[in-house]
C-alpha atoms as a PDB file:
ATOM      1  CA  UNK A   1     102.143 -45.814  -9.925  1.00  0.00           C
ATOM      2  CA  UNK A   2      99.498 -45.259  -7.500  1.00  0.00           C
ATOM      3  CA  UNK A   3      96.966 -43.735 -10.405  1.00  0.00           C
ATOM      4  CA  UNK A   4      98.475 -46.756 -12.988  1.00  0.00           C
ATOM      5  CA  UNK A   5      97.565 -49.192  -9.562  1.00  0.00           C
ATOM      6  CA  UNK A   6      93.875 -47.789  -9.048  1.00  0.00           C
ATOM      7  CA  UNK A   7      92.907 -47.337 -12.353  1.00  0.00           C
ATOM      8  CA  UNK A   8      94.610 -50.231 -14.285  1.00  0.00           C
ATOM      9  CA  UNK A   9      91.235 -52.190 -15.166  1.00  0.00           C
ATOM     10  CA  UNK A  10      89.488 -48.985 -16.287  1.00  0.00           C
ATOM     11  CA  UNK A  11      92.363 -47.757 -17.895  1.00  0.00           C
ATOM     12  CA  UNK A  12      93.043 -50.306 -19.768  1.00  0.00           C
ATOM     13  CA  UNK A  13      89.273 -50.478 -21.109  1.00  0.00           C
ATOM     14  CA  UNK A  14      88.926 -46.618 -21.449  1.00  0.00           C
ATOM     15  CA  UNK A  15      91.265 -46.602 -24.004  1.00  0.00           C
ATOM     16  CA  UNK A  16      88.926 -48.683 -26.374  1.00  0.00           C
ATOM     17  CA  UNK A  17      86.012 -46.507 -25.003  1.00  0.00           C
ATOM     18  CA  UNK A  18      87.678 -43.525 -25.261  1.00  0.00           C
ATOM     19  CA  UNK A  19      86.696 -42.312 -21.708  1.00  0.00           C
ATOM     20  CA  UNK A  20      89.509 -41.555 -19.438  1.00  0.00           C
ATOM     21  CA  UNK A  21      88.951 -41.271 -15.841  1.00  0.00           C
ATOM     22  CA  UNK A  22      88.938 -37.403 -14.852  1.00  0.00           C
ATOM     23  CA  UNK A  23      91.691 -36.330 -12.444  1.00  0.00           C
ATOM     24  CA  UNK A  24      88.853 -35.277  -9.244  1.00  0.00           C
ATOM     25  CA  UNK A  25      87.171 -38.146  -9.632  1.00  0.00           C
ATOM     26  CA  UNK A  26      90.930 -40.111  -9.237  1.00  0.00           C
ATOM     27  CA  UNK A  27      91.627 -38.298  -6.072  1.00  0.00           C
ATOM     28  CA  UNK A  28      87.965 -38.749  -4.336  1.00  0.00           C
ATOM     29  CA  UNK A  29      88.602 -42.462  -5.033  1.00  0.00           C
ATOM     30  CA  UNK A  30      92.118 -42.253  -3.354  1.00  0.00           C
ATOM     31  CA  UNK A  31      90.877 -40.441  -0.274  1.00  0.00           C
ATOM     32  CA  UNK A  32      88.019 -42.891   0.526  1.00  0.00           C
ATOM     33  CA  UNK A  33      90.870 -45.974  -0.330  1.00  0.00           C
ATOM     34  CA  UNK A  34      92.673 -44.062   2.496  1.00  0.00           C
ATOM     35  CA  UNK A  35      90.052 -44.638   5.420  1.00  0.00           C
ATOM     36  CA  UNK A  36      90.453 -42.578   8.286  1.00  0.00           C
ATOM     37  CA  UNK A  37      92.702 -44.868   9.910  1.00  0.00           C
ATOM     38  CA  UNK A  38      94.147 -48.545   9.371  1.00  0.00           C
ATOM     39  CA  UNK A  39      93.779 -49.393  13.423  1.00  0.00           C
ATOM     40  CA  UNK A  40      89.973 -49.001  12.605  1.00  0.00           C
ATOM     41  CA  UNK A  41      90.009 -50.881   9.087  1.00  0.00           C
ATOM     42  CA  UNK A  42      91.914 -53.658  10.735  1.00  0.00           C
ATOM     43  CA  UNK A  43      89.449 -53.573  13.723  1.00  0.00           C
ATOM     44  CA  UNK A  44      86.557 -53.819  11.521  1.00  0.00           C
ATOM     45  CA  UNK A  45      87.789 -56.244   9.031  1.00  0.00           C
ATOM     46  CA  UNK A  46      89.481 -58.347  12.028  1.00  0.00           C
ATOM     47  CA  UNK A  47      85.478 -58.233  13.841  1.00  0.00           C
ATOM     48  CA  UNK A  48      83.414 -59.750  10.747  1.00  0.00           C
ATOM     49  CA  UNK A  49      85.904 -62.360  10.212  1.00  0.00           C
ATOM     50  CA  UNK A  50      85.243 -63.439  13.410  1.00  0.00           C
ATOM     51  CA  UNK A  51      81.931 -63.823  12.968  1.00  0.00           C
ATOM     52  CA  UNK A  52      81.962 -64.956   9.421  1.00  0.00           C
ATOM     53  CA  UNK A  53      80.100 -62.106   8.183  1.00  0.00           C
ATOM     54  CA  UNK A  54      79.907 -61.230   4.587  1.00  0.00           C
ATOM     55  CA  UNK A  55      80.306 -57.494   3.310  1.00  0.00           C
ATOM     56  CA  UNK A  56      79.015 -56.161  -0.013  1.00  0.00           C
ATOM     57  CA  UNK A  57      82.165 -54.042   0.680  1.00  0.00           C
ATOM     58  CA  UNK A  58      84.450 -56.769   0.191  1.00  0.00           C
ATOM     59  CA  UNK A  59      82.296 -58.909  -2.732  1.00  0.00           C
ATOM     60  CA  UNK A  60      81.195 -55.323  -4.882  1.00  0.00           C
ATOM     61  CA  UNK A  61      84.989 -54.301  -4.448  1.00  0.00           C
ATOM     62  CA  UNK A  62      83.495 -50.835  -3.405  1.00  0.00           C
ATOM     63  CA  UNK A  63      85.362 -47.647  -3.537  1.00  0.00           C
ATOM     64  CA  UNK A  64      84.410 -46.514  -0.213  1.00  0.00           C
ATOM     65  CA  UNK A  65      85.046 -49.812   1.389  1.00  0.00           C
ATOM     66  CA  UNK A  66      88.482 -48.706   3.384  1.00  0.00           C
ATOM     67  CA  UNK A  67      86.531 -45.123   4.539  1.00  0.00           C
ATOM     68  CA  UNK A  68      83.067 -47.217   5.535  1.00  0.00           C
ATOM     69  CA  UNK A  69      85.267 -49.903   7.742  1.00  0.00           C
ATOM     70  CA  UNK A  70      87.686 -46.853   9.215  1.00  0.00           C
ATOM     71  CA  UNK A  71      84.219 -45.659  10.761  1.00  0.00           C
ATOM     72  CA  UNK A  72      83.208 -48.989  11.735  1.00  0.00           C
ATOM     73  CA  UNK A  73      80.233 -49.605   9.532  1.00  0.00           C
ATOM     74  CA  UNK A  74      79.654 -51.988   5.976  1.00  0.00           C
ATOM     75  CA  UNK A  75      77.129 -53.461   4.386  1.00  0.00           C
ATOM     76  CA  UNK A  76      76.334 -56.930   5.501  1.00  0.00           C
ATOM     77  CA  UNK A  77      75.719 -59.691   2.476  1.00  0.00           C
ATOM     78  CA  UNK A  78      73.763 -62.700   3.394  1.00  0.00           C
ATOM     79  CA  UNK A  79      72.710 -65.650   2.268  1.00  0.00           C
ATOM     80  CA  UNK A  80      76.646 -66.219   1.193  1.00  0.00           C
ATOM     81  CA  UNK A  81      78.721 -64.223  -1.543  1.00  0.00           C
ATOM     82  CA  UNK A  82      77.881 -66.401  -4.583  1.00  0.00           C
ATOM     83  CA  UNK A  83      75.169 -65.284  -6.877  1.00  0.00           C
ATOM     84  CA  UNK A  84      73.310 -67.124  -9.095  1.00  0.00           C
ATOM     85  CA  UNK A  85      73.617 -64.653 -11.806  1.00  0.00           C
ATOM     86  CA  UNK A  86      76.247 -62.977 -13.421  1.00  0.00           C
ATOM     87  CA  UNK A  87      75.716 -59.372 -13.864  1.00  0.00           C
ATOM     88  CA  UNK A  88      78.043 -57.747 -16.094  1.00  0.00           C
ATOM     89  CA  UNK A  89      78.260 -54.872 -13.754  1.00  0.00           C
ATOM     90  CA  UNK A  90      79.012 -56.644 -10.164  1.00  0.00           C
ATOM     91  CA  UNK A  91      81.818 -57.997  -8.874  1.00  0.00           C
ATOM     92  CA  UNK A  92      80.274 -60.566  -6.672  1.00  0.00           C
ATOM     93  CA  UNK A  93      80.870 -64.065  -7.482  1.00  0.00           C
ATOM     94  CA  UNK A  94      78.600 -66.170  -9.249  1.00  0.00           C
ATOM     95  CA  UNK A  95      78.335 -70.019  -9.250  1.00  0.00           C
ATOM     96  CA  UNK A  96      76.427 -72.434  -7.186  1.00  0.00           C
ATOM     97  CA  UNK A  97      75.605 -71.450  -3.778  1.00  0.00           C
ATOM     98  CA  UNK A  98      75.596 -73.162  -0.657  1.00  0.00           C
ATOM     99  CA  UNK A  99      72.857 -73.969   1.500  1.00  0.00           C
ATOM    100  CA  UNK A 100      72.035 -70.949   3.486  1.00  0.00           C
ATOM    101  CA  UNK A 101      73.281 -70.611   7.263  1.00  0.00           C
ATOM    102  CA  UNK A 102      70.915 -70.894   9.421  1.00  0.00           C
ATOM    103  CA  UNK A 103      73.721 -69.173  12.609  1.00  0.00           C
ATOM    104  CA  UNK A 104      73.488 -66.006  10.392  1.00  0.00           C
ATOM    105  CA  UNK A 105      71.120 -63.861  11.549  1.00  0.00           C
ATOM    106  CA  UNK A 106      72.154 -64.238  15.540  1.00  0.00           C
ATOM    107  CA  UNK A 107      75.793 -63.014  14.610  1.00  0.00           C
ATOM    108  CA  UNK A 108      74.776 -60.610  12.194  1.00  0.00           C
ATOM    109  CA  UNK A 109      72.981 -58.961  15.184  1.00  0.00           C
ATOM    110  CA  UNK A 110      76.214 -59.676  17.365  1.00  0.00           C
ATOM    111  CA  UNK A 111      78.346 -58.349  14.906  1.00  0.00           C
ATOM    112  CA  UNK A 112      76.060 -54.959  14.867  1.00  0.00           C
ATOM    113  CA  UNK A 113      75.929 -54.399  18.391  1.00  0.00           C
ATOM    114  CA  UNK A 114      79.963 -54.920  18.396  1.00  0.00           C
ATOM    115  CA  UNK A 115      80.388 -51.853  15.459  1.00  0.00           C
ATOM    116  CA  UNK A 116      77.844 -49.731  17.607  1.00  0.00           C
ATOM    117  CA  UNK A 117      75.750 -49.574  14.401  1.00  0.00           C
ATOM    118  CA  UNK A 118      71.946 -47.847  14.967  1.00  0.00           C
ATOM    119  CA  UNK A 119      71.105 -48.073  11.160  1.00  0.00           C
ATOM    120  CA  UNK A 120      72.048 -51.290   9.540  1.00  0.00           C
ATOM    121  CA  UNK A 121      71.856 -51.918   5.715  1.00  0.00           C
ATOM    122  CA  UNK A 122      71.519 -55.601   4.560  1.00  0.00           C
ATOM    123  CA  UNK A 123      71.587 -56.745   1.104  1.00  0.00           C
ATOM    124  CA  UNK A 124      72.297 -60.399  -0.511  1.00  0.00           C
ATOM    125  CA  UNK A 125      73.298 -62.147  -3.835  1.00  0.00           C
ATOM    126  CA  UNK A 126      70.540 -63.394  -5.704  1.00  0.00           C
ATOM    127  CA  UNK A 127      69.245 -66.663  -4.467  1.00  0.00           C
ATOM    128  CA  UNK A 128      67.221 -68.264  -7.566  1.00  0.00           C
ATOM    129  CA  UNK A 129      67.989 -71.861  -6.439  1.00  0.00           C
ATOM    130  CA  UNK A 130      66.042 -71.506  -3.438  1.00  0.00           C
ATOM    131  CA  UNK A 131      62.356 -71.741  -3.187  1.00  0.00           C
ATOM    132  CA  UNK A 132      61.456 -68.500  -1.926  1.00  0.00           C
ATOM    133  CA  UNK A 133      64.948 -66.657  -2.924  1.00  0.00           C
ATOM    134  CA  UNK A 134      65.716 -66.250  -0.002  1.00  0.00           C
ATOM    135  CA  UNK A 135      62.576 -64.147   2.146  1.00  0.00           C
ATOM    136  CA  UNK A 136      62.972 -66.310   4.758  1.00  0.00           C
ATOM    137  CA  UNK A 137      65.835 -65.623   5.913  1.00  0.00           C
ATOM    138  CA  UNK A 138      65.561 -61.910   5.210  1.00  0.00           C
ATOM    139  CA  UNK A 139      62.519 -62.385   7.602  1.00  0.00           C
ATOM    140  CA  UNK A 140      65.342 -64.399  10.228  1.00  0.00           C
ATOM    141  CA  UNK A 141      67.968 -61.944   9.981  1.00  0.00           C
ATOM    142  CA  UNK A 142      65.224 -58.645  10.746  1.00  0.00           C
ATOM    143  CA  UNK A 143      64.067 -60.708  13.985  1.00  0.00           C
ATOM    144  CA  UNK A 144      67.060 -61.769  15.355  1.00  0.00           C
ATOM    145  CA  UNK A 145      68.060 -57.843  14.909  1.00  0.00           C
ATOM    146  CA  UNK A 146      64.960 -56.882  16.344  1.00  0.00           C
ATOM    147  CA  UNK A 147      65.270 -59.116  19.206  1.00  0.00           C
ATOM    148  CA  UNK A 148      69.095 -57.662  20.411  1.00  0.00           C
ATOM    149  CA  UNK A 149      68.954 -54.266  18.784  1.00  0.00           C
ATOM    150  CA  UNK A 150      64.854 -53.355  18.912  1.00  0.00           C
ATOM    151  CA  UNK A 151      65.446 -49.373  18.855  1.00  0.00           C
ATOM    152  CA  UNK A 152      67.717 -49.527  15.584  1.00  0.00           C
ATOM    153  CA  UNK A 153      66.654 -48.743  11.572  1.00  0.00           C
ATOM    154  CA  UNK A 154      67.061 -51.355   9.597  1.00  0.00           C
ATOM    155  CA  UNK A 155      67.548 -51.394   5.636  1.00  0.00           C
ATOM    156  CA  UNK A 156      67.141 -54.391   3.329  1.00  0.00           C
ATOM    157  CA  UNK A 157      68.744 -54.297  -0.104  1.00  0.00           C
ATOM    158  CA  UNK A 158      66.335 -56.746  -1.691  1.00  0.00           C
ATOM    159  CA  UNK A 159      67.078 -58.776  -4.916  1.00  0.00           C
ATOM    160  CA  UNK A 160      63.766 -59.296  -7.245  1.00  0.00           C
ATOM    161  CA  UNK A 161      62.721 -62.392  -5.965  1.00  0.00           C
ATOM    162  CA  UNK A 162      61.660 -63.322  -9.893  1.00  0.00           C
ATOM    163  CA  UNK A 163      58.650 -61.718  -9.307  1.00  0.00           C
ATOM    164  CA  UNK A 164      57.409 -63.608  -6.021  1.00  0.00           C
ATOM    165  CA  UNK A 165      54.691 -61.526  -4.595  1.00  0.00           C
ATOM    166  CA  UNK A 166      54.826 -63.998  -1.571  1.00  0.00           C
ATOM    167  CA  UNK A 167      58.124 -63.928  -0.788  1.00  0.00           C
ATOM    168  CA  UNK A 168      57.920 -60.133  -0.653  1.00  0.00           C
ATOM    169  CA  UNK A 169      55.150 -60.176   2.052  1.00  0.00           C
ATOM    170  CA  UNK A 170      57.332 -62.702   3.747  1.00  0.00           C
ATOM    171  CA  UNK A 171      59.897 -59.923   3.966  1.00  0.00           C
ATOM    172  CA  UNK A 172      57.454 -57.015   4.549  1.00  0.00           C
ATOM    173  CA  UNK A 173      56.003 -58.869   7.557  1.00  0.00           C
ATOM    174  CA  UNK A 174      59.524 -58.602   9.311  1.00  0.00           C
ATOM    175  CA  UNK A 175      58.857 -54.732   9.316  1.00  0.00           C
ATOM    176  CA  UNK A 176      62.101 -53.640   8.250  1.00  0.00           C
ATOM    177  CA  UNK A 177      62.546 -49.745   8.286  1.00  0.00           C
ATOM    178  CA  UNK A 178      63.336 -49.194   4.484  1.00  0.00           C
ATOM    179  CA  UNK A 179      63.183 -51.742   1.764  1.00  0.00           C
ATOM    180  CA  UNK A 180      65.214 -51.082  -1.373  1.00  0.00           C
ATOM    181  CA  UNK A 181      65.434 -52.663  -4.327  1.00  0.00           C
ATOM    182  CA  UNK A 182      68.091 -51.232  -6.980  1.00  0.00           C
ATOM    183  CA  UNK A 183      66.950 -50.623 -10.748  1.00  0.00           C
ATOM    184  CA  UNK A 184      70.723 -50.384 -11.625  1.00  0.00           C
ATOM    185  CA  UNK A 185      70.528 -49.445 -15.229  1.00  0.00           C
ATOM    186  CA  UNK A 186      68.040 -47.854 -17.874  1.00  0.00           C
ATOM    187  CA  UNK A 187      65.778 -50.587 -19.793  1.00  0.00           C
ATOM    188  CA  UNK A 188      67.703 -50.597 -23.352  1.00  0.00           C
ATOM    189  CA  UNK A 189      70.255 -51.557 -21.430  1.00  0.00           C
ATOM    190  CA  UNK A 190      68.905 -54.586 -18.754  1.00  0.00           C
ATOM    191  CA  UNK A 191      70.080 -57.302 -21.741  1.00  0.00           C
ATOM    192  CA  UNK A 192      73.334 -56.473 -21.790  1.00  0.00           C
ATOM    193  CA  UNK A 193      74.118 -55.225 -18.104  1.00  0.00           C
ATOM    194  CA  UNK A 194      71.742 -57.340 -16.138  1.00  0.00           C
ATOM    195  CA  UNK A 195      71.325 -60.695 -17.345  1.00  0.00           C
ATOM    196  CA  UNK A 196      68.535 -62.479 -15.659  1.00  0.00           C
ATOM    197  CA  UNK A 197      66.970 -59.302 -14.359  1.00  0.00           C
ATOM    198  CA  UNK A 198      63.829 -57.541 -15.732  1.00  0.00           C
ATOM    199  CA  UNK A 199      63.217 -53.749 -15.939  1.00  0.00           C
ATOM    200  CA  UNK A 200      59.700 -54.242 -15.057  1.00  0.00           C
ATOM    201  CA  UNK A 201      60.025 -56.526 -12.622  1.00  0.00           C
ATOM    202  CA  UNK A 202      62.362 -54.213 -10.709  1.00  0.00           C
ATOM    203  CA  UNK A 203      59.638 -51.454 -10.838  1.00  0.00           C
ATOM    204  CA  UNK A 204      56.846 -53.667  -9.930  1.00  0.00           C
ATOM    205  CA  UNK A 205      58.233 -54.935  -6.745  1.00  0.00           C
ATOM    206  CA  UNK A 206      59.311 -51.186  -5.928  1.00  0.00           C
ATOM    207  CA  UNK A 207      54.961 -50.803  -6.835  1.00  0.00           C
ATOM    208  CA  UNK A 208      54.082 -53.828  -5.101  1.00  0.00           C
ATOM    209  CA  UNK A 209      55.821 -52.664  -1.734  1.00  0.00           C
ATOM    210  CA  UNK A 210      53.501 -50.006  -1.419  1.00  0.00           C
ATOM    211  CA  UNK A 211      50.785 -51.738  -1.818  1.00  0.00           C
ATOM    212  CA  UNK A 212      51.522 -54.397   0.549  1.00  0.00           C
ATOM    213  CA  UNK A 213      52.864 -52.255   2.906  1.00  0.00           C
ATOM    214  CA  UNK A 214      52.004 -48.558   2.540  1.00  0.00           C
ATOM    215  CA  UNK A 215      54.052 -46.970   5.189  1.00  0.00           C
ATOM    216  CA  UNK A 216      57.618 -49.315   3.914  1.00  0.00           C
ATOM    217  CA  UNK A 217      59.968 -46.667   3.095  1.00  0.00           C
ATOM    218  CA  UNK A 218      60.829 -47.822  -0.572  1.00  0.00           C
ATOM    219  CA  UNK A 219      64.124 -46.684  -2.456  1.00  0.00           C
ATOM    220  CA  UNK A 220      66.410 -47.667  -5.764  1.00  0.00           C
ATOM    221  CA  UNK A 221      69.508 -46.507  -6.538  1.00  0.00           C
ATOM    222  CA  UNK A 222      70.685 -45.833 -10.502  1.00  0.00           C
ATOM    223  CA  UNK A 223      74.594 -45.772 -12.151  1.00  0.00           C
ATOM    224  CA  UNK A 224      75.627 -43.380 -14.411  1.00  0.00           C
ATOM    225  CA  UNK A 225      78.259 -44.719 -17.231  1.00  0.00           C
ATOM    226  CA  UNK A 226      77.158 -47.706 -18.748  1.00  0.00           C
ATOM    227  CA  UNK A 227      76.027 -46.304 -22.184  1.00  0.00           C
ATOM    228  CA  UNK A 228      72.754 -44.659 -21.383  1.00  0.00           C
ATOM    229  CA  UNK A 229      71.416 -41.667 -22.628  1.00  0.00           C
ATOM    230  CA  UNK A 230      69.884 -38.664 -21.010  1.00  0.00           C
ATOM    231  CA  UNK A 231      66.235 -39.114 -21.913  1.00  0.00           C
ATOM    232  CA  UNK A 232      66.602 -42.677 -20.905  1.00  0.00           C
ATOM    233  CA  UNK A 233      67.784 -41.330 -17.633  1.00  0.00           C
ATOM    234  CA  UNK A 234      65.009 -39.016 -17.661  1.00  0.00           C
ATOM    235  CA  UNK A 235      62.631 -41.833 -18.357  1.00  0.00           C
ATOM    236  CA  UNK A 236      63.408 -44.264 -15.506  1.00  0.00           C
ATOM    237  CA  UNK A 237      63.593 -41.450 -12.934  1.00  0.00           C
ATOM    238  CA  UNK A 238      59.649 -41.000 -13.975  1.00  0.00           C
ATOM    239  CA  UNK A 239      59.074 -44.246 -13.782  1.00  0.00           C
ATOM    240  CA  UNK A 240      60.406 -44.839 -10.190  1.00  0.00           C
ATOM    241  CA  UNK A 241      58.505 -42.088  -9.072  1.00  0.00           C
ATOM    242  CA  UNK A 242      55.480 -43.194 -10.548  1.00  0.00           C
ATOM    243  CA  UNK A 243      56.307 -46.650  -8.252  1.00  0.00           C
ATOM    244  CA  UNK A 244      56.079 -43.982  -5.613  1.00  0.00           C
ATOM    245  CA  UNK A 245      59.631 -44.396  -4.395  1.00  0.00           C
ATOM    246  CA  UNK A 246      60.898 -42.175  -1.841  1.00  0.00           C
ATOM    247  CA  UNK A 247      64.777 -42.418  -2.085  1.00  0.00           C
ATOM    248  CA  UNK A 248      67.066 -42.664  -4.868  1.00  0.00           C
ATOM    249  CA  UNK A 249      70.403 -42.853  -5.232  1.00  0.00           C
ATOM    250  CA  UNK A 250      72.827 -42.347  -8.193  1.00  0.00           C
ATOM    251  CA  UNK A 251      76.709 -42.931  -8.302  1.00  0.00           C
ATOM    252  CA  UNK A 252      79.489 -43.291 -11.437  1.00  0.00           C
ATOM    253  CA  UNK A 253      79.543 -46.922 -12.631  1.00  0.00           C
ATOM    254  CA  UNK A 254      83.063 -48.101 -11.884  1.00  0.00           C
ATOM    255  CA  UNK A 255      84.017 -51.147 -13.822  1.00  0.00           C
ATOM    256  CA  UNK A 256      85.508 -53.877 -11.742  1.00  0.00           C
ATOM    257  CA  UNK A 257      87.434 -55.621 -13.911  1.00  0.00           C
ATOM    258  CA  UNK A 258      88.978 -56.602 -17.559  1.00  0.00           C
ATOM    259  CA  UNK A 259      85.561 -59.019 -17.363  1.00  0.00           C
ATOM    260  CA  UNK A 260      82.792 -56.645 -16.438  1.00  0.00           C
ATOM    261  CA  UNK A 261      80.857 -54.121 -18.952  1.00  0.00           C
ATOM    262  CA  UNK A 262      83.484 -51.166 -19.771  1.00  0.00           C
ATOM    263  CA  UNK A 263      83.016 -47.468 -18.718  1.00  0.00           C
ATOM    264  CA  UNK A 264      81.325 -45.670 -21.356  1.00  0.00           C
ATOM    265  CA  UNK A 265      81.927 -42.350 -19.966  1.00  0.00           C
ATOM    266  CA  UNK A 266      82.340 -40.678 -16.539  1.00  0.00           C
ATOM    267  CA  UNK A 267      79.830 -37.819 -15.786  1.00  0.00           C
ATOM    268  CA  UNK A 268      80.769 -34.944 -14.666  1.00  0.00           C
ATOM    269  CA  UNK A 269      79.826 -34.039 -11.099  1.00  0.00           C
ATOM    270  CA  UNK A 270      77.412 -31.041 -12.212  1.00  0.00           C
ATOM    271  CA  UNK A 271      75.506 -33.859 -14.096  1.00  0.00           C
ATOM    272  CA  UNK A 272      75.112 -35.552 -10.913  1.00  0.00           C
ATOM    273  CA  UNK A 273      73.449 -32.092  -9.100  1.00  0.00           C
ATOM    274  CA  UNK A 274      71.346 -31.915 -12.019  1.00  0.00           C
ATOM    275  CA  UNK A 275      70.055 -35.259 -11.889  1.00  0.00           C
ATOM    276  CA  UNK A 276      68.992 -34.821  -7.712  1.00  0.00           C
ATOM    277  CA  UNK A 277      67.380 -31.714  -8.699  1.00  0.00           C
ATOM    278  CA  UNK A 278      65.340 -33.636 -11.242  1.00  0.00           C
ATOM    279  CA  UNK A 279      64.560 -36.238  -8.894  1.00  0.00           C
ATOM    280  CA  UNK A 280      63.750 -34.384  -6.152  1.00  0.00           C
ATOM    281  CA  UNK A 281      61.574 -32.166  -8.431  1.00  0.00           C
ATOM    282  CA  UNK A 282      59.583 -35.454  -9.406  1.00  0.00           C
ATOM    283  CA  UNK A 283      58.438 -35.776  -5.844  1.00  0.00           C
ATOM    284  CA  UNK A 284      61.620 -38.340  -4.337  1.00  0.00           C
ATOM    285  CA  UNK A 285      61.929 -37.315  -1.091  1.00  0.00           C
ATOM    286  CA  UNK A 286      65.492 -38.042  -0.299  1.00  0.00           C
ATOM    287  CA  UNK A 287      68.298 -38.216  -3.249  1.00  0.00           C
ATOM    288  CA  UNK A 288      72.109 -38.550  -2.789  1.00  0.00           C
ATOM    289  CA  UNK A 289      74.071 -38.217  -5.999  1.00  0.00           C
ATOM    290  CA  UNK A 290      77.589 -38.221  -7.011  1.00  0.00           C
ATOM    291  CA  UNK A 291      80.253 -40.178  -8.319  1.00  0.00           C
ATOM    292  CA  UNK A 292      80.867 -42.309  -5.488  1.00  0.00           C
ATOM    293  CA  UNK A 293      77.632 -42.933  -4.001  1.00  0.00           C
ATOM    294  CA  UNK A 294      76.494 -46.301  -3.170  1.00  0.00           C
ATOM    295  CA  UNK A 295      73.039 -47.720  -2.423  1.00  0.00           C
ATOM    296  CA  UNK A 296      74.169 -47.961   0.719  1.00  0.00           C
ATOM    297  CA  UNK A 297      76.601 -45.179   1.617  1.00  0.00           C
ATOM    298  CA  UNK A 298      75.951 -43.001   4.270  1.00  0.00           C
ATOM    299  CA  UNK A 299      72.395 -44.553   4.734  1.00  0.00           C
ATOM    300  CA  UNK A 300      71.920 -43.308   7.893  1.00  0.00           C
ATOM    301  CA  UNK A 301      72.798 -39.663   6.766  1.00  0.00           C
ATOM    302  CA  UNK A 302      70.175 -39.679   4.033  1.00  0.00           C
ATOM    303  CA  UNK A 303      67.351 -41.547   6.228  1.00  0.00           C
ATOM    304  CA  UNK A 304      67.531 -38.970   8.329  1.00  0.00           C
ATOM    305  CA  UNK A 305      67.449 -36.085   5.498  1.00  0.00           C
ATOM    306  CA  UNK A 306      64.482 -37.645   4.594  1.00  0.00           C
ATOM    307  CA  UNK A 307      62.236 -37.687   7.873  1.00  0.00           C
END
């Protein structure tokens, strides 16, 4: 029941797909549904719904979400958790946003110093019915962290902005720590899985970064699973690190739901090694892969394996 309980959306779609989910893979995913401990998980959960914080945890529907919160950390998601696009990848809501809140930031930066966090990741839904999508109160939130936590490292999962060169600076002049921006998905593939989004888009604001801000830490992050093929693979890698990005990351697409894009196969974990040894080998100077990394699990760990 428990396998039947965790797997019932991929199962289900599998079957067409003819990609069943491998038995290691199916007990990593129950161990980090586990946690280390539901007084923590509760603790955790009970603290950011006091403060009305947003997780990508809870809106992604991510695997790790129970081990993250059992070791009091998650990704924070601002600027609400409706999206104005509709990935067929992401679990996050989409629809009509409301106006963003303008008390974010300060208990964002409340709600880190409660979790004891010193490396905080950030991310957002996409904001296109806003001006700027959004920079400004990317810029906000980094102050207002700044201000109460001025030691820490902090990480901003950045949508595309539709191109805005301004709105990047606007974010680049809060001097976050790292600034990532994910490419998701090969380019044969952006129509289909990322509606809205543009391959080259995605790599020129990973470009553009640099060039506005030379020392920014820049960094992507890449699924495995959604139909690609291994010189596509092989292709965006080389592109990224011709954007000169420094960290990568690269995890099994897991589909969310009967709604969202099927699995089209699940890679084995020695494709996974092979894919950070390419990586690294192109010059990316950090790379976590495996089937359940996230662009933002274990952040810290891999900043660190970086410097």
């Amino acid at each position: 029941m428990e396998r039947q309980f965790i797997y019932y959306n991929m199962y289900k779609m599998t079957q067409i797909n003819d990609a069943t989910p491998p038995a290691w893979l199916i007990k990593q995913i129950r161990l980090a549904r586990k946690g280390d401990g539901n007084d923590n998980i509760r603790r955790t959960n009970d603290l950011l719904s006091c403060l009305k914080l947003h997780t990508v945890c809870d809106s992604a529907r991510c695997p790790n979400r129970n081990e993250c919160f059992s070791h009091h950390t998650a990704t924070f998601l601002i600027l609400g958790d409706v999206c104005t696009r509709s990935c067929a990848f992401c679990a996050v809501r989409h629809g009509r946003p409301e106006h963003p809140d303008a008390g974010e930031p300060d208990r964002l930066a409340q709600g880190v110093l409660a979790l004891g966090l010193s490396h905080i990741v950030i991310t957002s839904v996409t904001r296109d019915d806003l001006a700027d999508g959004g920079a400004g109160h990317y810029a906000s939130v980094v102050k207002s962290l700044r201000k109460l936590c001025p030691d820490f490292k902090i990480e901003l999962l950045i949508p595309d902005f539709n191109g805005s060169e301004d709105a990047l600076a606007t974010v680049l002049s809060a001097e976050p720590d790292v600034l990532a921006h994910n490419i998701e998905t090969v380019p044969g593939l952006y129509s289909e899985i990322r509606r809205g989004a543009d391959y080259n888009r995605s790599l020129g604001l990973l470009a553009q970064a640099k060039a506005l801000s030379p020392h920014i830490i820049t960094k992507s992050g890449l699924m495995l699973g959604l139909g690609e093929k291994r010189p596509e693979i092989q292709s965006t890698l080389n592109d990224l690190a011709k954007a000169n990005c420094d960290m990568l990351t690269i995890g099994q697409y897991l589909s969310p739901s009967l709604a969202h894009a099927p699995v089209r196969r699940y890679a084995p974990s020695e494709e996974f090694d092979f894919w950070q040894n390419q990586a690294l080998n192109l010059g990316f100077k950090s790379v976590a892969s495996a089937p359940l990394v996230r662009s933002s699990y274990k952040a810290p760990l891999f900043f660190k394996a970086m410097i």
